[in-house]
N, C-alpha and C. Protein backbone atom coordinates (compact mmCIF):
# COMPACT_ATOMS: atom_id res chain seq x y z
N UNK A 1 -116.55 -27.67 114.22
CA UNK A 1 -117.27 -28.93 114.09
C UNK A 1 -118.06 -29.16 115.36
N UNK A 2 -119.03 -29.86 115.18
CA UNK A 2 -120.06 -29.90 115.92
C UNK A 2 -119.92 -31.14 116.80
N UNK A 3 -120.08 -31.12 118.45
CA UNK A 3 -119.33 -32.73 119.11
C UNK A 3 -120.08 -33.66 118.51
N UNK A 4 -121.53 -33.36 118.54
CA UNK A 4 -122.10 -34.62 117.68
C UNK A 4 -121.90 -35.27 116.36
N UNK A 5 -121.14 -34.24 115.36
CA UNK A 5 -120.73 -35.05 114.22
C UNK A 5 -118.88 -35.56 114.21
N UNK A 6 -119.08 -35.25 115.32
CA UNK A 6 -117.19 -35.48 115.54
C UNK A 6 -117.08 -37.01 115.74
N UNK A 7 -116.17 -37.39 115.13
CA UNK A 7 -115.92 -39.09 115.31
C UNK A 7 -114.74 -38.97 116.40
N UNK A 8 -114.44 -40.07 116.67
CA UNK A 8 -113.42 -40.33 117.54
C UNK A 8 -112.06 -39.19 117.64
N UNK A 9 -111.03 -39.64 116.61
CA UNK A 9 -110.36 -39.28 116.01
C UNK A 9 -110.25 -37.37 116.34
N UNK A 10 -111.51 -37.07 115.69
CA UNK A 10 -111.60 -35.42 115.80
C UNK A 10 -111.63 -35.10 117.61
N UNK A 11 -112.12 -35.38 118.21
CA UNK A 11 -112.25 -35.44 119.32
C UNK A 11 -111.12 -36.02 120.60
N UNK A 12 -109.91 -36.33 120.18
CA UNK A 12 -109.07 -36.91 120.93
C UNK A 12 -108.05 -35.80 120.93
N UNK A 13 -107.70 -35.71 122.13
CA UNK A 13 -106.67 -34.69 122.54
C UNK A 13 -105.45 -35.11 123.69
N UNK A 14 -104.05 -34.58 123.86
CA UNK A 14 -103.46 -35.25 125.21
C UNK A 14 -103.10 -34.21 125.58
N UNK A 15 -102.91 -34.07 126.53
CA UNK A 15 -102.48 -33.32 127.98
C UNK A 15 -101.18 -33.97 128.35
N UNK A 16 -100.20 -33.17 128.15
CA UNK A 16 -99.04 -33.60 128.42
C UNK A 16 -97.65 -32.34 129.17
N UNK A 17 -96.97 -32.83 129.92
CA UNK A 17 -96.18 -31.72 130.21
C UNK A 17 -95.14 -31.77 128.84
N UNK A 18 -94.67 -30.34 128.95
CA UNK A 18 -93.37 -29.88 127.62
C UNK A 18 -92.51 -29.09 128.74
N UNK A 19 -91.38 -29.13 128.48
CA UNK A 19 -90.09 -28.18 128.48
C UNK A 19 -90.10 -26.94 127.52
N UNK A 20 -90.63 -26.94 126.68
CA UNK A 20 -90.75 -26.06 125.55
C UNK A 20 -91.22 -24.47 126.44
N UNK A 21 -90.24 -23.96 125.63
CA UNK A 21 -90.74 -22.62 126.19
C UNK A 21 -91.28 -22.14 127.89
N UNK A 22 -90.09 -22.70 128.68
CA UNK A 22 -90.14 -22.70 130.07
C UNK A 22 -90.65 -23.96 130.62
N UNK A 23 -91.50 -24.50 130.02
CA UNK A 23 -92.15 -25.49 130.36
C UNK A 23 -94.03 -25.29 130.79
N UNK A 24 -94.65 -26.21 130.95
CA UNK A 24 -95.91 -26.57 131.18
C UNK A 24 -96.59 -27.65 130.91
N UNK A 25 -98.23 -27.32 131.05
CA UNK A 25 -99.05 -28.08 130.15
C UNK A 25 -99.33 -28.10 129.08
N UNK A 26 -99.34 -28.86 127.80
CA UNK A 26 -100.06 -28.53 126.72
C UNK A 26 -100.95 -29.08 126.01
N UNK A 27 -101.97 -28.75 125.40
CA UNK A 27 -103.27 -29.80 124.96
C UNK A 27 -102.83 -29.99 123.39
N UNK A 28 -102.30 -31.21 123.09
CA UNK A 28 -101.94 -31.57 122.08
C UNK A 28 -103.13 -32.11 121.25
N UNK A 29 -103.46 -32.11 119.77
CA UNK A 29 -104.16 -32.49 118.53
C UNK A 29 -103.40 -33.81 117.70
N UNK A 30 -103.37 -35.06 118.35
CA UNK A 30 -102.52 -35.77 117.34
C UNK A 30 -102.93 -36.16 115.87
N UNK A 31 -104.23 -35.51 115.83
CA UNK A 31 -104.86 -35.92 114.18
C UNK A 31 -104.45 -34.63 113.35
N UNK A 32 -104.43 -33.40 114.24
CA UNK A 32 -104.00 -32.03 113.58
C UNK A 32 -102.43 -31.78 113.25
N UNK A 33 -101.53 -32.59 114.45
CA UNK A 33 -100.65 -32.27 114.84
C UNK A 33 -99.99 -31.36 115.28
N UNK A 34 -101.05 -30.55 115.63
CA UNK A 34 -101.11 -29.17 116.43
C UNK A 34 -101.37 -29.04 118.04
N UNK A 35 -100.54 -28.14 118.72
CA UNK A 35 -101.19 -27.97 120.44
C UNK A 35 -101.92 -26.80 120.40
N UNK A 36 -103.17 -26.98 120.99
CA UNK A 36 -104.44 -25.94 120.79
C UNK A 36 -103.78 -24.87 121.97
N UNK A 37 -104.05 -23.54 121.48
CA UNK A 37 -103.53 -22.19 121.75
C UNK A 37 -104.27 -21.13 121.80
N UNK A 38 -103.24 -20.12 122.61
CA UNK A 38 -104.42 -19.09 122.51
C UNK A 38 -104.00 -17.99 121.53
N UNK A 39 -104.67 -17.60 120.60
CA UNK A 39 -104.66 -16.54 119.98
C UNK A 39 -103.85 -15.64 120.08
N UNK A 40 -102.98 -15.33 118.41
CA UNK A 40 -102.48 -14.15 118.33
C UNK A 40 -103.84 -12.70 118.13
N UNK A 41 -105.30 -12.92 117.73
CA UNK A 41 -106.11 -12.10 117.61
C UNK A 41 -106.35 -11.67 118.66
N UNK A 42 -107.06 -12.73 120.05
CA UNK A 42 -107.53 -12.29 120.78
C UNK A 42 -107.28 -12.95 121.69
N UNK A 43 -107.63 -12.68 123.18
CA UNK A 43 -106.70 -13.51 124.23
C UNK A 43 -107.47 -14.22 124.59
N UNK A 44 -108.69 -13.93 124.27
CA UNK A 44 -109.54 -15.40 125.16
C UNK A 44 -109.89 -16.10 124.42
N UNK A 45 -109.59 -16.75 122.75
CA UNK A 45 -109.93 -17.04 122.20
C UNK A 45 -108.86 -18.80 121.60
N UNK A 46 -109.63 -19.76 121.63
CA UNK A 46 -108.47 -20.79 121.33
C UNK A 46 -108.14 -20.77 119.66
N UNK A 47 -107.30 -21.59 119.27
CA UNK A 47 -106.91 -21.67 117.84
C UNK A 47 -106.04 -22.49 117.89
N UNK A 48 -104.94 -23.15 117.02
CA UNK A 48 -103.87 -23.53 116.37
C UNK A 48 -102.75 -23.32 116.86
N UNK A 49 -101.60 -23.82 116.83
CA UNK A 49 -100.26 -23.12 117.63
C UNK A 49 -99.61 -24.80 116.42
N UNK A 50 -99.10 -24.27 115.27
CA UNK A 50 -98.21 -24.96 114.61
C UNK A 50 -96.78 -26.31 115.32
N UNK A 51 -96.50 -24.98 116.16
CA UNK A 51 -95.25 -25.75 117.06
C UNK A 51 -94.00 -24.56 117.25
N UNK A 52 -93.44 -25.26 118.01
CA UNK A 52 -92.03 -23.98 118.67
C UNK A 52 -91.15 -24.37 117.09
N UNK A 53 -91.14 -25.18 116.77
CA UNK A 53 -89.92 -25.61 115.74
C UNK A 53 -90.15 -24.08 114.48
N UNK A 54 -91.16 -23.86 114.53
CA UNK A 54 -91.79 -22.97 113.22
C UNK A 54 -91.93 -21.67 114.39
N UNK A 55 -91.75 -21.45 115.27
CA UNK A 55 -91.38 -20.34 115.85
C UNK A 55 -92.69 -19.55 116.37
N UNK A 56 -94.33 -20.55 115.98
CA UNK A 56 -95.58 -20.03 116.13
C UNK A 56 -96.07 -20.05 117.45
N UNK A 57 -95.63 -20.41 118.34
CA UNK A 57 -96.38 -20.62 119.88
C UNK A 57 -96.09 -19.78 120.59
N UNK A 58 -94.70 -19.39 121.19
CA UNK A 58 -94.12 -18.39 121.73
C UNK A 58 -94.87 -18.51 123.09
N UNK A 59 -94.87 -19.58 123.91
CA UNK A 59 -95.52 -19.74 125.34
C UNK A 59 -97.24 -20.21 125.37
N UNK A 60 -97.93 -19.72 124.02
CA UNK A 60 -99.65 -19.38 124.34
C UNK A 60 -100.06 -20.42 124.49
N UNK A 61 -99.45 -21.75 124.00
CA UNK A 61 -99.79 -23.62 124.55
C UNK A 61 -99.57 -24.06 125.24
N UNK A 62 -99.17 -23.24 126.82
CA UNK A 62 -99.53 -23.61 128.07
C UNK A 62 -101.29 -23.82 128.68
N UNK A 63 -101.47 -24.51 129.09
CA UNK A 63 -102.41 -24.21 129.99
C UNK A 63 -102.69 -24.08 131.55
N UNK A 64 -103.34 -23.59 132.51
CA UNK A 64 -103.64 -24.23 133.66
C UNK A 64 -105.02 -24.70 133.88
N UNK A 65 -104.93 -25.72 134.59
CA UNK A 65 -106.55 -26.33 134.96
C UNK A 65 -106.84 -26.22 136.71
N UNK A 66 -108.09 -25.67 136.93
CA UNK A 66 -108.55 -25.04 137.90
C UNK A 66 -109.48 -25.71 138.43
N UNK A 67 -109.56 -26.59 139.37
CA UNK A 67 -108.26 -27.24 140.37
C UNK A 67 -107.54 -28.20 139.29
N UNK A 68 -106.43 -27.99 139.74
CA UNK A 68 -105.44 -29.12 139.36
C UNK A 68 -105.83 -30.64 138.51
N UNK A 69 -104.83 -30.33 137.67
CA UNK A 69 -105.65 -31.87 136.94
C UNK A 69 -104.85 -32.69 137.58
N UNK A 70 -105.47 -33.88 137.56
CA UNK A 70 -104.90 -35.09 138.26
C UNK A 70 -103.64 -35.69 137.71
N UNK A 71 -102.49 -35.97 138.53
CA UNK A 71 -101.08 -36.71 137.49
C UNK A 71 -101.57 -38.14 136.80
N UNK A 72 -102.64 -38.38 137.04
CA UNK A 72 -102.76 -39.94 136.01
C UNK A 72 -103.42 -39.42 134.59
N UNK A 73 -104.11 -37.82 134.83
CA UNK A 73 -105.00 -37.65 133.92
C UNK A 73 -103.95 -37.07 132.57
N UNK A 74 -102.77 -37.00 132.98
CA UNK A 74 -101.98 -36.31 132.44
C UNK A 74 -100.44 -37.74 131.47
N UNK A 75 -100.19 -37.38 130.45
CA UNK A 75 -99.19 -38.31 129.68
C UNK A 75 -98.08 -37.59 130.03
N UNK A 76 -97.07 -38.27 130.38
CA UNK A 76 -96.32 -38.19 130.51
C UNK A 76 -95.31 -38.59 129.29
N UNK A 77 -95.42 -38.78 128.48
CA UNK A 77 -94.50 -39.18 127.61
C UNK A 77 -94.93 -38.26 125.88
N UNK A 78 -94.09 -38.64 125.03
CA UNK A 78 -94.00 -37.21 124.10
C UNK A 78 -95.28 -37.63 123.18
N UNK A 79 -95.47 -36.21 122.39
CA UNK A 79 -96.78 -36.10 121.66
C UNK A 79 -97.01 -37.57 120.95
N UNK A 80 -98.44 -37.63 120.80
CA UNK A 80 -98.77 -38.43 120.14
C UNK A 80 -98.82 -38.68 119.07
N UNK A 81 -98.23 -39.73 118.20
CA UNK A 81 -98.79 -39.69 116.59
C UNK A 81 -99.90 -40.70 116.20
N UNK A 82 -100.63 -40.22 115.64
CA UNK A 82 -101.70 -41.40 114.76
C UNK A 82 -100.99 -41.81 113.54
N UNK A 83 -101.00 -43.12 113.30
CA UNK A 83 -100.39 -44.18 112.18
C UNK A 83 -101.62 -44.30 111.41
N UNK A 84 -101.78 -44.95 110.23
CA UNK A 84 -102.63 -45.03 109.72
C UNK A 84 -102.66 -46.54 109.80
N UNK A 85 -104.01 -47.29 109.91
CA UNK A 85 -103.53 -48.98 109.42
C UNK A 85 -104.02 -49.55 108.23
N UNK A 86 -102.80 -50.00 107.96
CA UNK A 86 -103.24 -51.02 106.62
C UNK A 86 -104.48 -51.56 106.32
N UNK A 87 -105.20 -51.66 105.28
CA UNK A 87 -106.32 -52.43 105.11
C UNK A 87 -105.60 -54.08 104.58
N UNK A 88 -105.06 -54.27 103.85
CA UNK A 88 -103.96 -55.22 103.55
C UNK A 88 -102.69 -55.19 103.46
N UNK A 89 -101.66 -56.52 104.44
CA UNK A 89 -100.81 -56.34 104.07
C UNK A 89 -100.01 -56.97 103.04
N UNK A 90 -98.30 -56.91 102.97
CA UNK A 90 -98.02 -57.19 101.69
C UNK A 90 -98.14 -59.25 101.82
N UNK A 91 -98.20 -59.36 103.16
CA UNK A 91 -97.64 -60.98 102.78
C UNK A 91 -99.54 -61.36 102.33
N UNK A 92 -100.24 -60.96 102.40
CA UNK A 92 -101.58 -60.86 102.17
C UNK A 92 -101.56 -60.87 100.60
N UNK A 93 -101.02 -59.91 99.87
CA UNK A 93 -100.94 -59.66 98.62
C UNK A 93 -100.26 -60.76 97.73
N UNK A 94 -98.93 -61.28 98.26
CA UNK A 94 -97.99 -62.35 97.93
C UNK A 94 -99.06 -63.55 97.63
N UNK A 95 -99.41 -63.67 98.64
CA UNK A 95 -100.73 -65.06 98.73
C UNK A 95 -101.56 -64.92 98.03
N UNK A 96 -102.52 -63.85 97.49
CA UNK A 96 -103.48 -63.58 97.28
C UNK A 96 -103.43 -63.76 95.27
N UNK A 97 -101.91 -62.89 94.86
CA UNK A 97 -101.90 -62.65 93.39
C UNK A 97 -101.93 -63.93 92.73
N UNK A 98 -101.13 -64.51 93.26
CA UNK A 98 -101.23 -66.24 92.68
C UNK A 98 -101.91 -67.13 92.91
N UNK A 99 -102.69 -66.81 93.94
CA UNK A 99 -103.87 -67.81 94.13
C UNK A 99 -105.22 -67.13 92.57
N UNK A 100 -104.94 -65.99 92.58
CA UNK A 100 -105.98 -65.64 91.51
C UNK A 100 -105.23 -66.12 90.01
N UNK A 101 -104.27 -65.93 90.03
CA UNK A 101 -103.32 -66.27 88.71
C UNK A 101 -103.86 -67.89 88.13
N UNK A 102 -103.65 -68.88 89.74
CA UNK A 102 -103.94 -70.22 89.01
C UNK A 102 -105.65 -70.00 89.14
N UNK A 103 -106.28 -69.97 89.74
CA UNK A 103 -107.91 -69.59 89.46
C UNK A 103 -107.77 -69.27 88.14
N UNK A 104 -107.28 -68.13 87.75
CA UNK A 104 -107.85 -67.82 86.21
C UNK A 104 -107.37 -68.68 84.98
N UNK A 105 -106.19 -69.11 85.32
CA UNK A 105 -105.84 -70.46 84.64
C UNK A 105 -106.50 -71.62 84.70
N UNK A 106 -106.99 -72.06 85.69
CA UNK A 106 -107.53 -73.02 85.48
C UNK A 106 -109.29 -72.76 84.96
N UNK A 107 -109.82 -71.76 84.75
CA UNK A 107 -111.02 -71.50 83.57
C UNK A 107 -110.48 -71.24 82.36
């Protein structure tokens, strides 16, 4: 995908330390739910890394950054998830069905 047609979302990534597999950095995907990796094809090449749980990473979702990334630039706390948000909620709905109920009753 192209950065210019990338919305937010596609474009958000965290940098976080793991214990996983000795430990490091890893550039986490919270919309993919994937930490971007390097290739079982080729070594200089990025891709996908599923997760250690599924046995797919095997170390390659480390990174290093050259010079040093900064400790603020970095999360400290565990991967990220994206939630989805409600467009309505239910006490929204409660209010809403019976207000149309007597509306249509009363035509």
């Amino acid at each position: 995908m192209k950065l210019e047609w990338a919305d937010p979302l596609a474009a958000t990534f965290q940098v976080r330390p793991t214990q996983l597999n000795g430990g490091g950095l890893e550039i986490w995907d919270p919309d993919a739910k994937v930490a971007i990796a390097n290739t079982n094809v080729k070594h200089d090449a990025v891709g996908e890394c599923t997760g250690p749980r599924l046995g797919d990473c095997s170390g390659r979702e480390f990174v290093e950054f050259e010079p040093a990334l900064p400790a603020k630039a970095r999360m400290s706390t565990s991967r990220a998830a994206i939630n989805g948000i409600s467009v309505i909620h239910l006490w929204q709905t409660l209010l809403a069905v019976p207000l149309l109920i007597f509306l249509y009753c009363l035509v």
